[in-house]
Protein backbone atom coordinates (compact mmCIF):
# COMPACT_ATOMS: atom_id res chain seq x y z
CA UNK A 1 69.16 86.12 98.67
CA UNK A 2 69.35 89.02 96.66
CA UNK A 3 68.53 88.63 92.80
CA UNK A 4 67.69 90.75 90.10
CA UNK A 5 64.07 90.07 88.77
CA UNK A 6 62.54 92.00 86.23
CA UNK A 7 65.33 94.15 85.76
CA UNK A 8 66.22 96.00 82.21
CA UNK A 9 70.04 95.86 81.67
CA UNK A 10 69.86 99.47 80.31
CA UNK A 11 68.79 100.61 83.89
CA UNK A 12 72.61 99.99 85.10
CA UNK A 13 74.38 102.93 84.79
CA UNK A 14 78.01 103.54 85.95
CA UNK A 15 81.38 102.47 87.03
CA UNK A 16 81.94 101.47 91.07
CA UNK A 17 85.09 100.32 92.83
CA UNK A 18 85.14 98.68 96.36
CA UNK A 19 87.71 100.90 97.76
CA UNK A 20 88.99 98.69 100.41
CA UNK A 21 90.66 99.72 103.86
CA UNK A 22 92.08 98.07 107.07
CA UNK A 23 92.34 99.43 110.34
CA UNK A 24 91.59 102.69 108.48
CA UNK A 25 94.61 102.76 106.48
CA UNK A 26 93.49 102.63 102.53
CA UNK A 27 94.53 99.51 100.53
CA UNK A 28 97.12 101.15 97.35
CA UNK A 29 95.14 98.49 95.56
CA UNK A 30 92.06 101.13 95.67
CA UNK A 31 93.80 104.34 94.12
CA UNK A 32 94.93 101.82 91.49
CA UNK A 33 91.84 101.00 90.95
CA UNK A 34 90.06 103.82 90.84
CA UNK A 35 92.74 105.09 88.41
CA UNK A 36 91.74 102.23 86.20
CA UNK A 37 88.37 102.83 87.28
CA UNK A 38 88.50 106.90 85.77
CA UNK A 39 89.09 105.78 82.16
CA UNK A 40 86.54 102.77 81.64
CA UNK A 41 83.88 105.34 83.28
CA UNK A 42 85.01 108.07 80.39
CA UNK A 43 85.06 105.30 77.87
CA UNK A 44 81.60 104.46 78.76
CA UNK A 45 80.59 108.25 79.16
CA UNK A 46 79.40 107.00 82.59
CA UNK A 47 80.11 108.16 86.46
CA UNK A 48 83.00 106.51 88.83
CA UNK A 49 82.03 106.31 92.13
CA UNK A 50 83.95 104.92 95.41
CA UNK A 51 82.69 102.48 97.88
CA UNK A 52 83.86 102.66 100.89
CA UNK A 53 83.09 100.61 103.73
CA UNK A 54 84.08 100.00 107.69
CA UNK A 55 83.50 102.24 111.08
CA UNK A 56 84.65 105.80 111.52
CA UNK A 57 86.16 105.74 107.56
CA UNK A 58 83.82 108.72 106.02
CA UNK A 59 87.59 110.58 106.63
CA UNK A 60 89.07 108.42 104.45
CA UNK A 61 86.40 109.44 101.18
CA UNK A 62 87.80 112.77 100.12
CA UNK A 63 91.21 111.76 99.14
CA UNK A 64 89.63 109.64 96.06
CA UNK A 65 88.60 111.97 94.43
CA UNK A 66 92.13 112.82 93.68
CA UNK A 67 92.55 109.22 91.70
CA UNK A 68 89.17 109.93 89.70
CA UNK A 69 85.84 109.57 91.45
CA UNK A 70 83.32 111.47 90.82
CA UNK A 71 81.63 110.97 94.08
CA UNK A 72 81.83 108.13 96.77
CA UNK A 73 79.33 106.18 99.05
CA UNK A 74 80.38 105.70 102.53
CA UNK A 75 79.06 102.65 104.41
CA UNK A 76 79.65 103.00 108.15
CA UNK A 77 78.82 100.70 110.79
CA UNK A 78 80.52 99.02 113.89
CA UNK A 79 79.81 96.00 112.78
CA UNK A 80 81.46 96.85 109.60
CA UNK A 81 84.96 97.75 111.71
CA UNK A 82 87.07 94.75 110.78
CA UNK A 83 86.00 92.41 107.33
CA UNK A 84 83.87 89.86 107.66
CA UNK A 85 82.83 88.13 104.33
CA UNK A 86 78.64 88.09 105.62
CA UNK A 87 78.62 91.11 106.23
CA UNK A 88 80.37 93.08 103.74
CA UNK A 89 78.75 90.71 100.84
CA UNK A 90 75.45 91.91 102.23
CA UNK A 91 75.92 95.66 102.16
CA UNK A 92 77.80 95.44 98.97
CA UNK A 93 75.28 93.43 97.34
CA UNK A 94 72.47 95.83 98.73
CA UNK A 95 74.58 98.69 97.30
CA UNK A 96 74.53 97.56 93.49
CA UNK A 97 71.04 96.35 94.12
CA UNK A 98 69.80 99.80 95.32
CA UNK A 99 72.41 101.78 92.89
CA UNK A 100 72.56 99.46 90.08
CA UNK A 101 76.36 100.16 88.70
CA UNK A 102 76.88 98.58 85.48
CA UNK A 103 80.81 97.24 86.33
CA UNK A 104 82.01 96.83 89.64
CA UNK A 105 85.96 96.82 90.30
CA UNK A 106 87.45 94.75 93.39
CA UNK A 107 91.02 94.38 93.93
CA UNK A 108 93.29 90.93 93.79
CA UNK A 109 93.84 91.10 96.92
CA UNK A 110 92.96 88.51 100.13
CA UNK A 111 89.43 90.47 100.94
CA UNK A 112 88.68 90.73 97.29
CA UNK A 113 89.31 87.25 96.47
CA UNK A 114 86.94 86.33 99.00
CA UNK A 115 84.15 89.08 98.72
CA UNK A 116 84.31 89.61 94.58
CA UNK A 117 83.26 85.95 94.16
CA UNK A 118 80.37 86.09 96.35
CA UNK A 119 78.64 88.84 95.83
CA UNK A 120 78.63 87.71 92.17
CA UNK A 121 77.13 84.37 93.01
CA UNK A 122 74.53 86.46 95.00
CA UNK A 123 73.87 89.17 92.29
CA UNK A 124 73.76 86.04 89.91
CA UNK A 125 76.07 88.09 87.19
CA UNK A 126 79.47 87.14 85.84
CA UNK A 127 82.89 87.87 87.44
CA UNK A 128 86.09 88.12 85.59
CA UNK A 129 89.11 87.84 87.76
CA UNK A 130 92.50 88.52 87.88
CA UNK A 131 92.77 91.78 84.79
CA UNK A 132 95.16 93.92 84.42
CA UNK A 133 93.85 95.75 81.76
């Protein structure tokens, strides 16, 4: 279980979205995202960065940069080929935990309703579902 002992609030630093995919076709959901994504980061005078995860997807990174990101981490694995709640909680989780963004966007969608939950309830931090703005 992943938790965050001894940790100073002021040491989280930035703006992340899960940029999800399928089959290695992007979900719309993510350019909306990171859209969204672009002016909280300004607002907070903080970076945006992508997350991307699946097998054979690093192709997929470049074209966010046209919705906002400043840069995007690629997560690619076999086992990370089709979603599986275990084990995209667990790299996701590790992620923040190794990275430390400050807000973390997920879309509305079926994967995100599953995956945003958990990895709050293993991060032990709030979740606020649903937003539109």
């Amino acid at each position: 279980m992943v938790k965050f002992e001894n940790t100073n609030p002021a040491d989280f630093h930035g703006v992340w979205v899960f940029c999800e995919q399928r089959g290695g076709e992007v979900n719309p959901t993510a350019y909306e995202l990171l859209s969204e994504g672009r002016k909280l980061a300004d607002d907070l005078g903080v970076e945006l960065c992508g997350l991307l995860l699946g097998d054979n997807v690093k192709d997929l990174a470049p074209a966010f940069g046209g919705y906002g990101a400043d840069r995007v981490l690629v997560c690619e694995d076999p086992l990370l080929k089709e979603y599986t709640t275990d084990a995209y909680a667990k790299v996701l989780c590790d992620m923040v935990m190794e990275h430390k963004p400050e807000v973390v966007l997920i879309g509305a969608t079926n994967i995100g309703r599953d995956l945003g939950p958990r990895c709050a309830a293993r991060l032990h931090t709030g979740l606020t579902a649903d937003c539109t703005h």
